[in-house]
Protein backbone atom coordinates (compact mmCIF):
# COMPACT_ATOMS: atom_id res chain seq x y z
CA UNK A 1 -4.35 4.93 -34.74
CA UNK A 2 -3.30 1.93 -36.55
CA UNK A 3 -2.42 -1.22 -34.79
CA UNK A 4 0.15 -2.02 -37.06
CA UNK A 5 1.96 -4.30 -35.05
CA UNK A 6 -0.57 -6.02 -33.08
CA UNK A 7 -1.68 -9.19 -34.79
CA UNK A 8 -5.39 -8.93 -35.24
CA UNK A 9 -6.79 -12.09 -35.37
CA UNK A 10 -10.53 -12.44 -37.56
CA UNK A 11 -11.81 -14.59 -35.43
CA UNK A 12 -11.65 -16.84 -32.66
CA UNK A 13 -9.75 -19.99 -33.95
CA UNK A 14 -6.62 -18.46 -33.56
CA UNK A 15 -6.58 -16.15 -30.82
CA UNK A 16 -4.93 -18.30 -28.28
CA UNK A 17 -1.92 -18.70 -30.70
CA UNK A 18 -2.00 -15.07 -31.67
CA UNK A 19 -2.20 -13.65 -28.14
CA UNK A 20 0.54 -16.33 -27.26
CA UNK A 21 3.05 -14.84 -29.88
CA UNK A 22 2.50 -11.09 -29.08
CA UNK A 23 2.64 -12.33 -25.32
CA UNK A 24 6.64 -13.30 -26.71
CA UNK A 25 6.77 -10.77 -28.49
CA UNK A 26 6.45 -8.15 -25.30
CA UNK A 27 8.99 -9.94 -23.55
CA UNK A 28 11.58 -9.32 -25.80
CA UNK A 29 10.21 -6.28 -27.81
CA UNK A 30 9.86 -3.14 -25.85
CA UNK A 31 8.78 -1.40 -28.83
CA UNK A 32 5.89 -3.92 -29.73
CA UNK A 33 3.36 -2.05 -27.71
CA UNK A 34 4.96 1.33 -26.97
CA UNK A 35 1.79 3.12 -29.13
CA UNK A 36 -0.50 1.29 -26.78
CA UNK A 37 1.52 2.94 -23.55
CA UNK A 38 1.98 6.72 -24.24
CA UNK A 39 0.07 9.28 -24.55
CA UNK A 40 -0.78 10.89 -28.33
CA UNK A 41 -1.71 13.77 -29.96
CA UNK A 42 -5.01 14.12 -30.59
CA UNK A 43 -7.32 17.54 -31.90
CA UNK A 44 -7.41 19.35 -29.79
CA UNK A 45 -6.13 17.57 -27.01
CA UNK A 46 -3.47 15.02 -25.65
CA UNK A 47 -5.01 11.91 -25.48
CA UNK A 48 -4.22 9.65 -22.47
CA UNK A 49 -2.25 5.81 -23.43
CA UNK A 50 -4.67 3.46 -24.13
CA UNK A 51 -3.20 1.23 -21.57
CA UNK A 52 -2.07 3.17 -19.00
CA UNK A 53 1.47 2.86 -16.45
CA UNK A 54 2.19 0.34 -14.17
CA UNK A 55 2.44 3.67 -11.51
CA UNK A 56 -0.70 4.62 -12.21
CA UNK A 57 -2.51 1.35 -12.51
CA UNK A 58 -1.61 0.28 -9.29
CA UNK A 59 -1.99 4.21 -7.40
CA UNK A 60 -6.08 3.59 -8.77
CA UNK A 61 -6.03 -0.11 -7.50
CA UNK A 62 -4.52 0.88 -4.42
CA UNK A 63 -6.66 4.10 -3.40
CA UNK A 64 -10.17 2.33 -5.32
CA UNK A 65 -9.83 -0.50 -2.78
CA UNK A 66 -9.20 2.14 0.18
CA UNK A 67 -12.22 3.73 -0.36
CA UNK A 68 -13.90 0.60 -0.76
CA UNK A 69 -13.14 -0.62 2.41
CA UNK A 70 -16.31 0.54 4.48
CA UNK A 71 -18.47 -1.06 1.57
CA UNK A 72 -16.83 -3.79 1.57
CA UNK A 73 -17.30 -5.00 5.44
CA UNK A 74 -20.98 -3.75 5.16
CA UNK A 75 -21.14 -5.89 1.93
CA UNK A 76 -19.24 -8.81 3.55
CA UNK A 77 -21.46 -9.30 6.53
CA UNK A 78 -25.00 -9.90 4.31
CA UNK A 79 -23.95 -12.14 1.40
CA UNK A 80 -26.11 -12.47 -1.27
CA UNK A 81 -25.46 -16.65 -0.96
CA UNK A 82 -24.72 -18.48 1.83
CA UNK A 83 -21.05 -19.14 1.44
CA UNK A 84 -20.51 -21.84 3.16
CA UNK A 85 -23.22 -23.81 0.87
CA UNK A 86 -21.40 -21.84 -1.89
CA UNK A 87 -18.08 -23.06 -1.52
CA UNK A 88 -19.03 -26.84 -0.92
CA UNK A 89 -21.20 -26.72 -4.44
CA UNK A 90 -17.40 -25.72 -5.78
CA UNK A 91 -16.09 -28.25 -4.70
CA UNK A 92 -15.56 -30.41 -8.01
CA UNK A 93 -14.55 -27.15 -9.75
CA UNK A 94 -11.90 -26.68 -7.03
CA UNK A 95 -10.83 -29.76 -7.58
CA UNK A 96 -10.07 -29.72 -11.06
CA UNK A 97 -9.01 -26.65 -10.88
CA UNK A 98 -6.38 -27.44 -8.56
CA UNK A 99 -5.71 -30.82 -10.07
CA UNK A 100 -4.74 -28.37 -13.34
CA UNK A 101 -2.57 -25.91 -11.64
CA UNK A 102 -0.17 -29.34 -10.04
CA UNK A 103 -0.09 -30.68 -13.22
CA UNK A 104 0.68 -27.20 -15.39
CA UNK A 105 3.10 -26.76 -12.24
CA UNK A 106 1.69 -23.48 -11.00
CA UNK A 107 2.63 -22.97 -7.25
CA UNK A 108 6.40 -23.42 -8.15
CA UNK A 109 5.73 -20.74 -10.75
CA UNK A 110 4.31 -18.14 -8.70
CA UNK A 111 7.06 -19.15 -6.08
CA UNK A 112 9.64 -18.47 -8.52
CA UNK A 113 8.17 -14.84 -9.29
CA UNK A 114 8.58 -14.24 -5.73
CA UNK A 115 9.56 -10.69 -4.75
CA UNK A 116 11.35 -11.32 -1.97
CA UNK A 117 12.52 -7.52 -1.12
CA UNK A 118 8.87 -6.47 -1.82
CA UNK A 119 7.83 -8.96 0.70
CA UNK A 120 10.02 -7.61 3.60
CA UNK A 121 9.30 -4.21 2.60
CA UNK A 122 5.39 -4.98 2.88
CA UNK A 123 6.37 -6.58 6.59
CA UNK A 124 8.64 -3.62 7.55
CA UNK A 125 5.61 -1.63 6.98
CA UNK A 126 2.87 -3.43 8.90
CA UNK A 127 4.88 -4.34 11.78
CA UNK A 128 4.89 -6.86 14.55
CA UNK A 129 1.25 -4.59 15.39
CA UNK A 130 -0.45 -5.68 11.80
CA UNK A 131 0.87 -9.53 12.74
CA UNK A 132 -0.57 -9.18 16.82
CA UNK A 133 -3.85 -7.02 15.96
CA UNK A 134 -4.54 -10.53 13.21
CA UNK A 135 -3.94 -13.20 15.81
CA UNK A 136 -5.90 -11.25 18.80
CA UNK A 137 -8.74 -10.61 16.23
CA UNK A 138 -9.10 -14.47 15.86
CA UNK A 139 -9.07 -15.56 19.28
CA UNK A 140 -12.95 -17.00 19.26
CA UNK A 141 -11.76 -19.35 15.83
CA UNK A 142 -8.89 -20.54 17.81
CA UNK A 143 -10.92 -21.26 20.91
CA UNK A 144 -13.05 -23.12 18.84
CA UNK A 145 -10.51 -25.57 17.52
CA UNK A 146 -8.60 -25.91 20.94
CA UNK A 147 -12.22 -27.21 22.44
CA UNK A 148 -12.69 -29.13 19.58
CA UNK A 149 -9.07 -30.83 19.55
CA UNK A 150 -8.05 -30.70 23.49
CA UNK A 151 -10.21 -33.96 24.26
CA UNK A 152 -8.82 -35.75 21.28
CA UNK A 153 -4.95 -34.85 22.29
CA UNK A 154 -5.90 -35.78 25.53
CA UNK A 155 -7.15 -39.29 24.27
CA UNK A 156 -3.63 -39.53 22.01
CA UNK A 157 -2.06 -38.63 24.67
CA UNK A 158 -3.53 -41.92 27.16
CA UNK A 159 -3.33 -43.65 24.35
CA UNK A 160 0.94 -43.27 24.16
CA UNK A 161 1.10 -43.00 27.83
CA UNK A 162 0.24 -46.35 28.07
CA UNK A 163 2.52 -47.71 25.51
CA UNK A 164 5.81 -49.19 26.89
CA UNK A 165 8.78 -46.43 28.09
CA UNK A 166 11.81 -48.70 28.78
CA UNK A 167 14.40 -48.71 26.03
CA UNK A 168 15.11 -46.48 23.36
CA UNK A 169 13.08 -48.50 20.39
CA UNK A 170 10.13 -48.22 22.98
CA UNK A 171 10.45 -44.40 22.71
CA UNK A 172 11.03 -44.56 18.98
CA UNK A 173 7.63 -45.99 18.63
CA UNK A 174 5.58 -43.58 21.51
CA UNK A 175 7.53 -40.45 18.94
CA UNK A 176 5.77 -42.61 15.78
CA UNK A 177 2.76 -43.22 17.72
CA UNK A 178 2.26 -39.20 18.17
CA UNK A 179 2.81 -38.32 14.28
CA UNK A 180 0.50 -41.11 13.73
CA UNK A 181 -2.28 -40.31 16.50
CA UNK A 182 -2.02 -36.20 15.04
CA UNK A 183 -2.65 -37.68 11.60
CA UNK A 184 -5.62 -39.56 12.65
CA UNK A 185 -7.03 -37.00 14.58
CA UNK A 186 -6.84 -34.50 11.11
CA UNK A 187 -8.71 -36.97 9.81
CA UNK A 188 -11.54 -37.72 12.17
CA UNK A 189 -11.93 -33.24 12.64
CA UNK A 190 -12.63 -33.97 8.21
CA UNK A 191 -14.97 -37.11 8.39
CA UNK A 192 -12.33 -39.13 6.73
């Protein structure tokens, strides 16, 4: 099969603008890549699309990952790197990488590509039971931060108690003094 209306570019120099143009083209060309996304004739047989439905894709990615799932948490629980090490050493890749996405604007993007009726639906589904089974499963992590964080709030919290409680501008202050304290305790749970 010919690719007649694919550009096919010789070499690498001009890929990006190549694959950038038929990436246009798609959008406004349903045509463009119907040969790629039904199935031909072939001898004997029908041959399959060479890039298959949307349906389909996601049915394989969907029942794939299912089946995965038992390999997965026996995978999950012996890493083959330590990944808390792991994720540190990323740390100036994360960085730029996340420097790149504010500047090329790529949360407000994603935001804007939203599904919001898919996102219900998804919701509707899993239930208030998918939303309660996720909290109750990390009870230890949040035990962990309330022992970590209770003596600080408590120190915030003799720290505004013994600020001044008269007028209003007194309470205005003990309000800015407990945004501030929060703040400050962020920082000191980071080493900042």
């Amino acid at each position: 099969m010919a690719k007649k209306n694919i550009a096919n570019p010789l070499d690498l120099s001009d890929f990006t603008s190549q694959l950038n143009a038929n990436l246009d083209r798609v959008q406004t060309d349903p045509e463009f890549v119907k040969e790629l996304t039904e199935e031909r004739q072939g001898n004997p047989i029908t041959l399959g699309p060479l890039v298959i439905s949307p349906e389909e894709w996601a049915d394989k990615q969907v029942k794939r990952a299912s089946e995965a799932a038992s390999e997965w948490e026996k995978n999950v629980q012996r890493p083959r790197r330590d990944p808390i090490k792991a994720a540190i050493q990323a740390g100036p890749k994360r960085a730029e990488k996340l420097r790149e996405s504010l500047d090329q604007k790529k949360w407000e993007k994603a935001m804007a590509n939203v599904d919001e009726d898919l996102m219900y639906e998804v919701i509707r589904k899993r239930g208030a039971a998918a939303f309660r089974s996720g909290v109750e499963d990390r009870k230890g992590k949040v035990l962990a931060r309330t022992k970590e964080l209770q003596p600080m709030v408590a120190a915030l919290k003799a720290t505004i108690d013994a600020m001044p409680d008269v007028t209003d501008a007194d309470r205005e202050k003990r309000l800015l003094a407990g945004r501030r304290g929060m703040i400050e305790i962020g920082k000191k749970r980071l080493g900042i």
